[in-house]
C-alpha atoms as a PDB file:
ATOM      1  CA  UNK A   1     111.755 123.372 141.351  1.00  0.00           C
ATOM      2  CA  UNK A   2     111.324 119.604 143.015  1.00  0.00           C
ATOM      3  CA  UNK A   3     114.829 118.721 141.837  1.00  0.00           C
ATOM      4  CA  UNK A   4     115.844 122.355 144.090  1.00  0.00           C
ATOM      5  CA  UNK A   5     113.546 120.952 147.202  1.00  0.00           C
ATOM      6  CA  UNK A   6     114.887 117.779 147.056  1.00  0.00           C
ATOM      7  CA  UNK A   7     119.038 119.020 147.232  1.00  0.00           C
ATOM      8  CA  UNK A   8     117.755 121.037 149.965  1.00  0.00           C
ATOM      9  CA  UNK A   9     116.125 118.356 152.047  1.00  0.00           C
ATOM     10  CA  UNK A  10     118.965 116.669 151.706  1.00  0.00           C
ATOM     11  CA  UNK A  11     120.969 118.832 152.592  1.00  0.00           C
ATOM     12  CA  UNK A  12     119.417 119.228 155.758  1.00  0.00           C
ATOM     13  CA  UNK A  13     119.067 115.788 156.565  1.00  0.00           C
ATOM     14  CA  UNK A  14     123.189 115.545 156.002  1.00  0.00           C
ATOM     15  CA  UNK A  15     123.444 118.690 157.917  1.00  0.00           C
ATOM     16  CA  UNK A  16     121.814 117.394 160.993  1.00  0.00           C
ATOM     17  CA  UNK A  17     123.036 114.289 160.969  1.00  0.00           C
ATOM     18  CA  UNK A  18     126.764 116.055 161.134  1.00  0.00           C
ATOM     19  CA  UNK A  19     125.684 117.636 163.867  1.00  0.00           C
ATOM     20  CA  UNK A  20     124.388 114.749 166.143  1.00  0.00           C
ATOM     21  CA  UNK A  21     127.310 113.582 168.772  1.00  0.00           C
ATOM     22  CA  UNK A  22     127.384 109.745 169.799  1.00  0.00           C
ATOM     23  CA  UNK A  23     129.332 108.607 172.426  1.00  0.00           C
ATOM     24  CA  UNK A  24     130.151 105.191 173.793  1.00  0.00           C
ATOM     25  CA  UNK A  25     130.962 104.680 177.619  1.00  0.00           C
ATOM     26  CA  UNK A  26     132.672 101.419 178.568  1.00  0.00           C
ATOM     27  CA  UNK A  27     131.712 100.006 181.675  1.00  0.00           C
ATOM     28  CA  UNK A  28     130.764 103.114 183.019  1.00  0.00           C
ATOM     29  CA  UNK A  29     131.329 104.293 186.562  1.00  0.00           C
ATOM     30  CA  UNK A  30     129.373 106.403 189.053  1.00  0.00           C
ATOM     31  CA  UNK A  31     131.692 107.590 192.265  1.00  0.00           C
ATOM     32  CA  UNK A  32     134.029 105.290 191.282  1.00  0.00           C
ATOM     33  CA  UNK A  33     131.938 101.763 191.069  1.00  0.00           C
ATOM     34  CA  UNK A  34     130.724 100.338 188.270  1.00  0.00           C
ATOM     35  CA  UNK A  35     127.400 101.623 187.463  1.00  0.00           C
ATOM     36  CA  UNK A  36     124.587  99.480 188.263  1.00  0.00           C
ATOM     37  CA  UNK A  37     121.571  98.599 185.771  1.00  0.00           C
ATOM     38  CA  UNK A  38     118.832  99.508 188.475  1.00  0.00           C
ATOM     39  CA  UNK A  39     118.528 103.483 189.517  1.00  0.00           C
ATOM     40  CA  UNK A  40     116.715 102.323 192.625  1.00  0.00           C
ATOM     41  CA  UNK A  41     117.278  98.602 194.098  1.00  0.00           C
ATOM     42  CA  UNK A  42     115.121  96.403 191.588  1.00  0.00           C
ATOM     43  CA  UNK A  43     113.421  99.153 189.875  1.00  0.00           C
ATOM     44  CA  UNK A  44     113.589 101.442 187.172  1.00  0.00           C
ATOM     45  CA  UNK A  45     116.208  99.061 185.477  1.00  0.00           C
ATOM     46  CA  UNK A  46     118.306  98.698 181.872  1.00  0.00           C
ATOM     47  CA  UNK A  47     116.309 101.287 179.607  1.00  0.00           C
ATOM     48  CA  UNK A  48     115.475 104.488 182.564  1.00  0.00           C
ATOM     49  CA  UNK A  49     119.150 103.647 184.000  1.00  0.00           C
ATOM     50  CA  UNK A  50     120.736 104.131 180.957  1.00  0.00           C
ATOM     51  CA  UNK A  51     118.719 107.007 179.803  1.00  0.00           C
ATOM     52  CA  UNK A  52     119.598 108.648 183.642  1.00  0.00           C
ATOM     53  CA  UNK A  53     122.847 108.281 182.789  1.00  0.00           C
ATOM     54  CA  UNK A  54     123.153 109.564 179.396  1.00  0.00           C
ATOM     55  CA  UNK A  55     120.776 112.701 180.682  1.00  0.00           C
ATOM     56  CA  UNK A  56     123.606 113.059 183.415  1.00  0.00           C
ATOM     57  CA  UNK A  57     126.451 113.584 180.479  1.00  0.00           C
ATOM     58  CA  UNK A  58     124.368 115.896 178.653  1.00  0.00           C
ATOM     59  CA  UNK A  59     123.129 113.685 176.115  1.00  0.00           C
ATOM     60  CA  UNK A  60     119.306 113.339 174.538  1.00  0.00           C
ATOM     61  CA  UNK A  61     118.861 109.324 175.272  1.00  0.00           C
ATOM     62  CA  UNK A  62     120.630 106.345 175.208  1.00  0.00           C
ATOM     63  CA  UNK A  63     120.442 104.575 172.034  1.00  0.00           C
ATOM     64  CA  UNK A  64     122.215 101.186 172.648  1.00  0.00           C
ATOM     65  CA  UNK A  65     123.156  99.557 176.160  1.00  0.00           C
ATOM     66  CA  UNK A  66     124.419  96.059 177.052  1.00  0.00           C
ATOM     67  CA  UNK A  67     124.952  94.436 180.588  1.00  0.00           C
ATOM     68  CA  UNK A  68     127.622  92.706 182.488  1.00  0.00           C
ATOM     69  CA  UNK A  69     126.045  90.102 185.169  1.00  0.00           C
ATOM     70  CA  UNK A  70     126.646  88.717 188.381  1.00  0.00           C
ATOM     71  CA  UNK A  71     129.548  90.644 188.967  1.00  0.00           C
ATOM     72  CA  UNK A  72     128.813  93.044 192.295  1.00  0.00           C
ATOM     73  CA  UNK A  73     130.958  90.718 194.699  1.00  0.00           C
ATOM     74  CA  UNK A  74     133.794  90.964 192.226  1.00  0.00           C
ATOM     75  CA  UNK A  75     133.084  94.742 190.982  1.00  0.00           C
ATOM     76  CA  UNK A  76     130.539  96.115 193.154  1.00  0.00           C
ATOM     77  CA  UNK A  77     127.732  98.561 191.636  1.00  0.00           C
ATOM     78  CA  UNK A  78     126.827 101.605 192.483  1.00  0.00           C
ATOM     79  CA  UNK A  79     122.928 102.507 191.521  1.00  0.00           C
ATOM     80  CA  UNK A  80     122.232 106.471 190.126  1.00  0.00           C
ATOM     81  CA  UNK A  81     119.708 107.783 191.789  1.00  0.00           C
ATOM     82  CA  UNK A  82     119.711 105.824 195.421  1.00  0.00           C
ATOM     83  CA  UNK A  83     123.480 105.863 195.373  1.00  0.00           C
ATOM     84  CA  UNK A  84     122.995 102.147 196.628  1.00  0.00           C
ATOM     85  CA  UNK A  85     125.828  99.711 196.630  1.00  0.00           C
ATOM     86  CA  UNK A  86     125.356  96.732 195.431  1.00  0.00           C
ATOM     87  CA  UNK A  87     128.605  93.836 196.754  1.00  0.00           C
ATOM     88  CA  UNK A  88     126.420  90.294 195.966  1.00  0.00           C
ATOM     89  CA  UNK A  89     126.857  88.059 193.310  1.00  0.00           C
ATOM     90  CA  UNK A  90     123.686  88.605 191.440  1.00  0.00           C
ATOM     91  CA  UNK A  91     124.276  92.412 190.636  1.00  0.00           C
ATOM     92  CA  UNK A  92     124.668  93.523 187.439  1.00  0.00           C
ATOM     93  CA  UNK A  93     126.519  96.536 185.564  1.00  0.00           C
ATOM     94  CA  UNK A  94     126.386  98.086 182.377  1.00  0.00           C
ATOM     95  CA  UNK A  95     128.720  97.030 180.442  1.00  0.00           C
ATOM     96  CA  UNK A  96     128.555  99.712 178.057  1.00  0.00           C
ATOM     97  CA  UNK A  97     125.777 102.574 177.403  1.00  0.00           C
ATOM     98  CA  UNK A  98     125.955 104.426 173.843  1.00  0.00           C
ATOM     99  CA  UNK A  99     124.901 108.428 174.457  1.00  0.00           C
ATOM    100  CA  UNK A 100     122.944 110.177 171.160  1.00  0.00           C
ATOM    101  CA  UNK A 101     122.428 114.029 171.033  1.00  0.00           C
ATOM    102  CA  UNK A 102     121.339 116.072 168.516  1.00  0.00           C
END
């Protein structure tokens, strides 16, 4: 009987893992900019950002992120929720946000 419980946890631990979805975005955009690491200007940076933005696509949570920095007068960034634009130097981007559902 435990040999019977054990194939059948994991077989549901295989099972849901097939199921998850995982997907990378490379420097990811909002409205065409690249998106910036701040939903707001200077708050709710890197880890709510990311998160935001994975919610946006449908996905349960970000599970990796990594940023790109002083880029906005090159590349200027676009926050999520203020829809700010950011042109200076000292603005930074995602570089790329990894998206986990399950």
């Amino acid at each position: 009987m435990q040999l019977k419980l054990t194939l059948i946890g994991a077989f549901l631990c295989v099972s849901s893992f097939a199921l998850a979805s995982v997907e990378e975005y490379k420097k990811p955009r909002t409205e065409g900019l690249r998106l910036d690491r701040c939903l707001t200007w200077g708050n709710e940076c890197d880890e709510p950002a990311a998160y935001s933005w994975c919610f946006e696509k449908g996905y349960s949570k970000a599970i990796y992120w990594e940023l790109e920095h002083n880029i906005g007068a090159s590349q200027p960034t676009k926050m999520l929720s203020s829809k700010q634009i950011c042109n200076k130097p000292g603005c930074d981007a995602f570089k790329v946000i990894v998206c986990y559902k399950n």
